[in-house]
Protein backbone atom coordinates (compact mmCIF):
# COMPACT_ATOMS: atom_id res chain seq x y z
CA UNK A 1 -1.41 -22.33 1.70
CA UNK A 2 -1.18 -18.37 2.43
CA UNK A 3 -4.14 -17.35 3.59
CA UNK A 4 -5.99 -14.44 1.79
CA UNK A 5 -6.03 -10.34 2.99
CA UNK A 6 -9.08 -10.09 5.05
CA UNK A 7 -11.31 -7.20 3.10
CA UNK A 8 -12.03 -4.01 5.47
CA UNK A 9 -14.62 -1.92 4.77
CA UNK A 10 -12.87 1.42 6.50
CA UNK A 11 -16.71 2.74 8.01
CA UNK A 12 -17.01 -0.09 9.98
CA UNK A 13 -14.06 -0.31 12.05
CA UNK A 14 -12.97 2.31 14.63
CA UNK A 15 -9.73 4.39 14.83
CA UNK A 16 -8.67 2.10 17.39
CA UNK A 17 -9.23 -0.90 16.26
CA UNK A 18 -6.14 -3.42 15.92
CA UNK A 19 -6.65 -3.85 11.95
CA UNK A 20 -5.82 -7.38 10.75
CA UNK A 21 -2.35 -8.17 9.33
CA UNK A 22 -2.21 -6.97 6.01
CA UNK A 23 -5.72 -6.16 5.68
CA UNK A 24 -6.47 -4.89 2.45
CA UNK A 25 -9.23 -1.56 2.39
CA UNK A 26 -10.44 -0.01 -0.76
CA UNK A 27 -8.97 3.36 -1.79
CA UNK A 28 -12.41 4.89 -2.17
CA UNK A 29 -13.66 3.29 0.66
CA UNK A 30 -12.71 6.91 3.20
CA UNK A 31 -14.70 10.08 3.48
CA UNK A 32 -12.51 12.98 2.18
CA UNK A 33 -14.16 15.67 5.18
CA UNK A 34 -13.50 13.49 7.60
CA UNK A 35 -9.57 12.73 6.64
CA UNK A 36 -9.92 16.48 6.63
CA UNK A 37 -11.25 16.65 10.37
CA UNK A 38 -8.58 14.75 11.46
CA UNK A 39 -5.64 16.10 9.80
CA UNK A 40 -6.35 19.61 11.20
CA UNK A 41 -7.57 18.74 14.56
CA UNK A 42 -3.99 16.48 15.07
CA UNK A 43 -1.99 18.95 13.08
CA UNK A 44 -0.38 15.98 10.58
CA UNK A 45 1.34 17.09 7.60
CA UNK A 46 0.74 15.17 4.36
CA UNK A 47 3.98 15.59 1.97
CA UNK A 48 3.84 13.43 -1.27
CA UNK A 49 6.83 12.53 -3.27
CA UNK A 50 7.87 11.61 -6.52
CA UNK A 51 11.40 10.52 -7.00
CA UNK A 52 12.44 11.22 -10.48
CA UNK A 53 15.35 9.85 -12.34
CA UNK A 54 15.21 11.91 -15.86
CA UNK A 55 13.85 14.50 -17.51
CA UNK A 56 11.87 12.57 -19.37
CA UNK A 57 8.88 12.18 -17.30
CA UNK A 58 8.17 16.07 -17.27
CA UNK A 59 5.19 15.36 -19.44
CA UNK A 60 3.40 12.71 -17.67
CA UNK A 61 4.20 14.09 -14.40
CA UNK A 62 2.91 17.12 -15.21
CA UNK A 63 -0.66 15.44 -16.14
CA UNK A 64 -0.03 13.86 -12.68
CA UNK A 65 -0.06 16.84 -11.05
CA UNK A 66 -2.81 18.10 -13.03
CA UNK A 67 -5.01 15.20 -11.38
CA UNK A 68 -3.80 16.01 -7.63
CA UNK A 69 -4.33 19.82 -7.71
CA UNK A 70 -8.01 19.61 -6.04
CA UNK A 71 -5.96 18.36 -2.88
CA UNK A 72 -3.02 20.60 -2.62
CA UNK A 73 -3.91 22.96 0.44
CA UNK A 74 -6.63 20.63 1.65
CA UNK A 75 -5.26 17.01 2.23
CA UNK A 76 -1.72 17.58 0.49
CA UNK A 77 0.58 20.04 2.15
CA UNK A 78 3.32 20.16 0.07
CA UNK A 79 4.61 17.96 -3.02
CA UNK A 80 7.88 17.19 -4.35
CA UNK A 81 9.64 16.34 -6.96
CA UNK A 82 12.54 14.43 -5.55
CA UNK A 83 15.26 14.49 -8.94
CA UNK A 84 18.17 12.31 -8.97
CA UNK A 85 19.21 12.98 -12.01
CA UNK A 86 21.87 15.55 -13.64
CA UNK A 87 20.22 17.85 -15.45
CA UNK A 88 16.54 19.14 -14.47
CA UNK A 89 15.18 19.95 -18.09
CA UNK A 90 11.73 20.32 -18.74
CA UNK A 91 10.96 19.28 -15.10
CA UNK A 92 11.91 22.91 -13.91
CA UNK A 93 8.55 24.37 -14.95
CA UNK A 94 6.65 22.63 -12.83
CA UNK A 95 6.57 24.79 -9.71
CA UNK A 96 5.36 27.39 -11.93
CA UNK A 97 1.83 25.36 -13.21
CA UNK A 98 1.44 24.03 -9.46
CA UNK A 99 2.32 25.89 -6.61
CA UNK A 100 2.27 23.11 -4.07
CA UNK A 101 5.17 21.45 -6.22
CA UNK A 102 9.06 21.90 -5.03
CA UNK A 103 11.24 20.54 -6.78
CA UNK A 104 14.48 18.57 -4.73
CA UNK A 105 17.44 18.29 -6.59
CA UNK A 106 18.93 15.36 -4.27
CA UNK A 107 22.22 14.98 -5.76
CA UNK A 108 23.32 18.61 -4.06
CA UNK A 109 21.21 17.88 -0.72
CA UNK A 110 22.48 14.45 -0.36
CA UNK A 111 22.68 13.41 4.18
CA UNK A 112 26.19 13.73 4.97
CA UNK A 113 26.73 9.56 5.19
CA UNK A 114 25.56 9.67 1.45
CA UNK A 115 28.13 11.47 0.05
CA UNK A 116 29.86 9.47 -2.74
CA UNK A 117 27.22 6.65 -2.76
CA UNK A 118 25.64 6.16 -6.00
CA UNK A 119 21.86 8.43 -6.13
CA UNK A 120 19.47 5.77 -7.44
CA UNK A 121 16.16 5.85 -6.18
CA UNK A 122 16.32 4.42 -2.46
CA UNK A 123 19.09 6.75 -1.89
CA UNK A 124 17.10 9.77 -3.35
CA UNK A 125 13.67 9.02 -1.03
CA UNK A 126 16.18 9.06 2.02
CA UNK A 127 17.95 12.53 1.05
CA UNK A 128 14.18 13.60 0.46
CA UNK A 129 12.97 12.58 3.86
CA UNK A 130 16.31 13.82 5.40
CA UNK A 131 15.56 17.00 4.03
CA UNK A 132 12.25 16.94 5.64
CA UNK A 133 13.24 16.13 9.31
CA UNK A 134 16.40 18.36 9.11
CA UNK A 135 15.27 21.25 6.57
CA UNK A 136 11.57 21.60 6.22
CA UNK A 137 10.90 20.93 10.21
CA UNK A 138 8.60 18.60 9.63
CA UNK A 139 9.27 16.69 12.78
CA UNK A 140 5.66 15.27 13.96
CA UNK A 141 6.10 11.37 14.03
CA UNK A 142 2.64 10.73 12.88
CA UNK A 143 3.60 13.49 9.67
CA UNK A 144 2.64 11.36 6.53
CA UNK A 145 4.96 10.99 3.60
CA UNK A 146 3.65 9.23 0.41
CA UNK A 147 5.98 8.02 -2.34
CA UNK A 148 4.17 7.75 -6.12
CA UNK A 149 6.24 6.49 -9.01
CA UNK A 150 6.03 9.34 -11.54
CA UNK A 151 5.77 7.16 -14.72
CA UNK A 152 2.51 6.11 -13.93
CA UNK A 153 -0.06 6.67 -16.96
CA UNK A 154 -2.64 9.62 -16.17
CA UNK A 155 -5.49 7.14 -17.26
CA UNK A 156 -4.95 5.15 -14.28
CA UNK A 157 -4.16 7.87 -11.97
CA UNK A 158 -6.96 9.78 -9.86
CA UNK A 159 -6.97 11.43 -6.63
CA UNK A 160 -7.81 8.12 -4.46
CA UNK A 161 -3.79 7.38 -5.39
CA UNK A 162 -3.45 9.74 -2.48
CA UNK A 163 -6.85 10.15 0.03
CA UNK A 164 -6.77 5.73 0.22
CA UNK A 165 -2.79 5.30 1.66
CA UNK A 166 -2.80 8.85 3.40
CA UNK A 167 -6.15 8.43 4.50
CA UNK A 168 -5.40 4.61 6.06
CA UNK A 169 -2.46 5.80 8.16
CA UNK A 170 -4.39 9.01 9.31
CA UNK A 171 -7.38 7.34 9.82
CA UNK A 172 -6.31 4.41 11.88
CA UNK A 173 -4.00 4.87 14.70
CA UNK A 174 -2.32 1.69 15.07
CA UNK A 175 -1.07 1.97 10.80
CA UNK A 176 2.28 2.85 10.33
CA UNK A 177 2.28 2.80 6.57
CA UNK A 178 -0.04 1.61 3.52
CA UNK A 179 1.34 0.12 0.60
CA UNK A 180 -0.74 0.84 -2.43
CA UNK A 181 -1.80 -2.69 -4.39
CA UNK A 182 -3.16 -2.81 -8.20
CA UNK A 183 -3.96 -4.82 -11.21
CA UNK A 184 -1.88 -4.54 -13.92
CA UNK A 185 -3.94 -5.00 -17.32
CA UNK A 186 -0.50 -5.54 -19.26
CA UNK A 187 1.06 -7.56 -16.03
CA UNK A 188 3.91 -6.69 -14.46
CA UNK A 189 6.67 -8.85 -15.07
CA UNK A 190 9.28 -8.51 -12.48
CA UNK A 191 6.25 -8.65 -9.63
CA UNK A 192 5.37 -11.94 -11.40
CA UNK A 193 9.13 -13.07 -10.91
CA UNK A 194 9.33 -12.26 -7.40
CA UNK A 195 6.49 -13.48 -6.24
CA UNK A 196 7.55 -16.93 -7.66
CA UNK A 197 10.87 -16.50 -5.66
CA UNK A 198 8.97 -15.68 -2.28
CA UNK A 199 6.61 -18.70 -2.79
CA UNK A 200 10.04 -20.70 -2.92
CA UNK A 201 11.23 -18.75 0.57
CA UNK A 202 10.29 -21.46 3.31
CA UNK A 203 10.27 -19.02 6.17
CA UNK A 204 6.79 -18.21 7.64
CA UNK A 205 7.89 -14.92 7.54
CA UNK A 206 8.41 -14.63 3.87
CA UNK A 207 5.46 -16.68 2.95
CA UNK A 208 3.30 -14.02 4.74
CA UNK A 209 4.31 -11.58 2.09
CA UNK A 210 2.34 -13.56 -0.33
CA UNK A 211 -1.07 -11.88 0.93
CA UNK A 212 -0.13 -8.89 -0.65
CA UNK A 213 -1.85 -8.19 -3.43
CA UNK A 214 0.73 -6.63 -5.63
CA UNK A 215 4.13 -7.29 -3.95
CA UNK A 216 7.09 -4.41 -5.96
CA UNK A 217 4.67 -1.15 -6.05
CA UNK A 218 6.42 1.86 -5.90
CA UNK A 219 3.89 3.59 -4.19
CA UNK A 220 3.39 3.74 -0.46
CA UNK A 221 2.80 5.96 2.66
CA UNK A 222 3.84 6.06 5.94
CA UNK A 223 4.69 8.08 9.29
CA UNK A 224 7.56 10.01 9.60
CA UNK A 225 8.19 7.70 12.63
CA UNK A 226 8.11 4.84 10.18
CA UNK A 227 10.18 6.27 7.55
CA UNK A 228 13.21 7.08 9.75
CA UNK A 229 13.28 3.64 10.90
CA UNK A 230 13.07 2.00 7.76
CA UNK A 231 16.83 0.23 6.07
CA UNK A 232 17.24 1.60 2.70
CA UNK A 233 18.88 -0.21 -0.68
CA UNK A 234 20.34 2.74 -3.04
CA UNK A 235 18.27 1.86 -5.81
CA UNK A 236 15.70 -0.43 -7.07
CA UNK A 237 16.07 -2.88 -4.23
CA UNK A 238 14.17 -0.16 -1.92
CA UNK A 239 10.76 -1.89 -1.97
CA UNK A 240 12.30 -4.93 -1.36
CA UNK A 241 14.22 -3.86 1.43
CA UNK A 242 10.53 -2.40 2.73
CA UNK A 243 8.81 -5.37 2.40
CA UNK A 244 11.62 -7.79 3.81
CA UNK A 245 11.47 -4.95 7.12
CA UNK A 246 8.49 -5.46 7.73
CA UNK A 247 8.57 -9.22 7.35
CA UNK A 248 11.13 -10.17 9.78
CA UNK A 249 10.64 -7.39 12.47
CA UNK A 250 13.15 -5.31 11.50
CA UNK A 251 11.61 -1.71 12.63
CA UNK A 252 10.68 -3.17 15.80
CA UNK A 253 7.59 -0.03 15.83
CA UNK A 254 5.83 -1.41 18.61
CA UNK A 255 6.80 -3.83 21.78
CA UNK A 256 5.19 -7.29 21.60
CA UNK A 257 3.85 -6.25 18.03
CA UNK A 258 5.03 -7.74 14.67
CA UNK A 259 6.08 -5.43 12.17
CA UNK A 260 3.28 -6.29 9.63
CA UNK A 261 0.53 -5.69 12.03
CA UNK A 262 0.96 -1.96 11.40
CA UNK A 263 0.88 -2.38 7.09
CA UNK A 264 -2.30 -2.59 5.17
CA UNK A 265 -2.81 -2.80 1.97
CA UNK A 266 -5.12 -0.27 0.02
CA UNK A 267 -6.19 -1.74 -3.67
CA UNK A 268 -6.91 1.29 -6.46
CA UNK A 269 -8.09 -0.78 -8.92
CA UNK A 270 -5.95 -1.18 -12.67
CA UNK A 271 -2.42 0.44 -13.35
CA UNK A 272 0.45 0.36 -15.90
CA UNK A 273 3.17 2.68 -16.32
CA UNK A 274 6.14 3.28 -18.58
CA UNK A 275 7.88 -0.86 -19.20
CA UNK A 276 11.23 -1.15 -18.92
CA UNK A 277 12.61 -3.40 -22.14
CA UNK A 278 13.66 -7.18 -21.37
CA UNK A 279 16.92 -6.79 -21.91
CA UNK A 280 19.61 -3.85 -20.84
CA UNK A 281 21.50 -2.28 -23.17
CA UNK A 282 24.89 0.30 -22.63
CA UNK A 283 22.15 2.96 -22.65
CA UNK A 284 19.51 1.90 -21.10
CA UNK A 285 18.81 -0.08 -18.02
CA UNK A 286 16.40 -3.12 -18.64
CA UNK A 287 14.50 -5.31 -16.53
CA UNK A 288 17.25 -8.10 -16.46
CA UNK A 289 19.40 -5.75 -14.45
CA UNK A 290 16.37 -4.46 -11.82
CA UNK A 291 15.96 -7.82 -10.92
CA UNK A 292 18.69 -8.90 -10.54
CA UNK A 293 18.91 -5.63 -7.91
CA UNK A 294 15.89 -7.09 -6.19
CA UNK A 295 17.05 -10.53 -6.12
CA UNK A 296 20.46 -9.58 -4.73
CA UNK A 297 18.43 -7.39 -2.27
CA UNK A 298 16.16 -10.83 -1.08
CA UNK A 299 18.89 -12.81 -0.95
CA UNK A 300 21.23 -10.18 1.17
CA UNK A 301 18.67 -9.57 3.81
CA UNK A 302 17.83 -13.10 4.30
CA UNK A 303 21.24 -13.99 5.02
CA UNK A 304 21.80 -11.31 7.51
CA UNK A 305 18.82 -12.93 9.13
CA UNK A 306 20.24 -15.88 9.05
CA UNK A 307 18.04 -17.70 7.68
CA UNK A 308 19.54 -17.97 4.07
CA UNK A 309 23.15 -18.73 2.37
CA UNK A 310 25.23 -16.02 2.79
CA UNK A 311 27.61 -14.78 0.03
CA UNK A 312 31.26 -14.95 0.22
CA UNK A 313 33.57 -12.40 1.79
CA UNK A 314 34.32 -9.81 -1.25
CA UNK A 315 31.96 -11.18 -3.78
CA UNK A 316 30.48 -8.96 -5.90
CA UNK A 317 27.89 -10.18 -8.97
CA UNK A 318 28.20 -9.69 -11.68
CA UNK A 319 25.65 -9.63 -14.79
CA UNK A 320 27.14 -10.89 -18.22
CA UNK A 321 24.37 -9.88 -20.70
CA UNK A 322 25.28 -11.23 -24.50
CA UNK A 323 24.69 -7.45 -27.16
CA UNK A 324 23.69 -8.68 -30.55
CA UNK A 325 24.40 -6.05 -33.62
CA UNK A 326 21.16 -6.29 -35.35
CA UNK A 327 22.36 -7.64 -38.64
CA UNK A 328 25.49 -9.00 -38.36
CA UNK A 329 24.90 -12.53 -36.51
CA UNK A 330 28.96 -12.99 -36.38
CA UNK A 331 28.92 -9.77 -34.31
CA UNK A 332 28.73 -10.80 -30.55
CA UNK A 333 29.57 -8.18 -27.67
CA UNK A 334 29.22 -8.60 -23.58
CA UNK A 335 27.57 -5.87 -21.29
CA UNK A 336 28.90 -7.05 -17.44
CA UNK A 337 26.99 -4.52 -14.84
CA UNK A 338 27.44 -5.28 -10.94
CA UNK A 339 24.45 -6.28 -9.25
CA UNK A 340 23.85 -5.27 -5.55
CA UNK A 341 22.46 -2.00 -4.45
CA UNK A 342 24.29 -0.08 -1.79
CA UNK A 343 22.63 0.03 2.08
CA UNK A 344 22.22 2.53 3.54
CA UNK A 345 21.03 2.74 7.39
CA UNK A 346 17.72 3.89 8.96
CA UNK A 347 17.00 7.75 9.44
CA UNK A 348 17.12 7.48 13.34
CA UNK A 349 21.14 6.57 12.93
CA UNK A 350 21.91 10.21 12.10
CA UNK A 351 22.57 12.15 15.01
CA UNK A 352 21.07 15.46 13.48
CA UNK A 353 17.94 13.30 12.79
CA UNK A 354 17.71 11.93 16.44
CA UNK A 355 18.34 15.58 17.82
CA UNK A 356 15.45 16.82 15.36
CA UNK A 357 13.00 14.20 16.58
CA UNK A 358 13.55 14.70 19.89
CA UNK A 359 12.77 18.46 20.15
CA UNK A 360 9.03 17.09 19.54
CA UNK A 361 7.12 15.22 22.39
CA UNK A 362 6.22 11.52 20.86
CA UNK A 363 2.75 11.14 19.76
């Protein structure tokens, strides 16, 4: 039986301290002067992120943003709006409510070895953070980057989204990232799926992931030195390509250290956000087709590992989803997507990201 996350209570252990595996700390468990202490006595830059995929979300991003203001200048150095999507819309008057807000269109800033690889949302977090090491100089390895899903409903949203994960990995030396955990009041379907599928995953390894509270959020922060070592899937497979890193020492972020010694958890309470429907459609991406991205992702890594059933040379899945014209039960149609999301390499693979880290001294 997987053992539980050991509660921290962030006061009571030092910034030294060897935190244990997983450990899960409250979000409004740290003292916002003190984050502030440290951040400008160690000169760390705190950039949060939302990768955006449509328009669509101008409106409850901008309520997002709203909520986050009181930070911007103090904790928050700079936030973006990472869009992956064609046409910016509505989105394009954000900069002008919040001045801390810059929007990145990644589809024209894409890294040179993404060129021609399709912009989901893995690929657009690692043009974003590509940007940063290559573009914005932000080059400090302990320089924190927070991801936030933007669909996330404003009545679940408060500024502990940000001060509990930034605040872990400034706070405590030996974090490397801090993977925001929740309670969803409505569930959260595919989470529920996947953690079925992990409990089914016989590898010690994989069965550790099981002490995390909330296993597909979208939300997490992290070093810079983190981030550039990190594997990425093109799309929604990202998280699960985080997770599985982590899990089977794949960032290798400290000698004689396993990977998940330097992730905690930080729980923020309830969430829900914008649901997907069941079932895709020729217009809209469902929840059939994300998991089958995640799945695909699990399975993939696991076999590169070796320790799972590899697919055959030139495979490619595919999805056969059965379209029903409301009405007219003799009326039967297909939908076939291909499952698999692209991979793309750590940061630290690109020369011009190597050449930009290594102008600074390490920390």
């Amino acid at each position: 039986m997987t053992e539980p996350p050991q509660l921290i209570k962030p006061s009571e252990w030092p910034r030294e301290a060897a935190l244990p595996r997983l450990g899960l700390l409250p979000a409004d468990g740290f003292n916002l002067d003190e984050l502030l202490a440290i951040k400008q006595q160690e000169k760390v830059p705190v950039h949060v992120v939302f990768p955006v995929r449509t328009s669509r979300e101008a409106e409850n991003l901008e309520q997002l943003l709203a909520i986050l203001q009181p930070l911007c200048g103090r904790l928050i150095d700079q936030i973006w709006v990472a869009f992956g999507g064609q046409r910016l819309g509505r989105l394009s008057r954000l900069p002008l409510a919040a001045p801390h807000v810059t929007i990145f269109p990644a589809r024209q800033l894409l890294p040179p070895d993404q060129r021609g690889a399709p912009v989901g949302k893995g690929a657009v977090m690692r043009a974003l953070l590509y940007h940063l090491v290559t573009r914005a100089g932000v080059t400090q390895p302990r320089s924190v980057i927070e991801f936030l899903d933007a669909d996330i409903r404003p009545q679940y949203f408060h500024p502990g989204w940000v001060v509990g994960p930034v605040g872990a990995v400034l706070r405590y030396r030996q974090v490397e990232a801090a993977k925001v955990v929740y309670q969803r009041p409505r569930g959260g379907r595919l989470n529920t799926m996947f953690r079925s599928l992990v409990a089914l995953c016989p590898h010690p390894a994989i069965q550790a992931l099981q002490q995390l509270v909330y296993l597909l959020s979208g939300e997490m922060a992290g070093t810079l030195r983190y981030w550039t070592r990190q594997p990425f899937k093109s799309g929604y497979g990202v998280e699960t390509a985080i997770l599985l890193s982590f899990a089977l020492d794949l960032l290798q972020l400290s000698p004689g250290t396993a990977d998940l010694d330097h992730l905690v958890q930080v729980y923020i309470g309830r969430m829900d956000h914008r649901h997907s429907p069941l079932t895709s459609t020729p217009r809209r991406r469902g929840l059939d087709q994300m998991a089958g991205h995640v799945f695909h992702t699990l399975l993939e890594v696991l076999a590169r590992a070796g320790i799972g059933p590899s697919f055959p040379e030139n495979f490619v899945p595919k999805l056969s989803i059965p379209l029903h014209e409301q009405g007219k039960a003799e009326r039967l149609g297909w939908l076939q997507v291909n499952l698999g999301d692209l991979s793309l390499p750590p940061l630290d693979a690109c020369p011009e990201v190597r050449t930009a880290l290594r102008e600074v001294s390490p920390a």
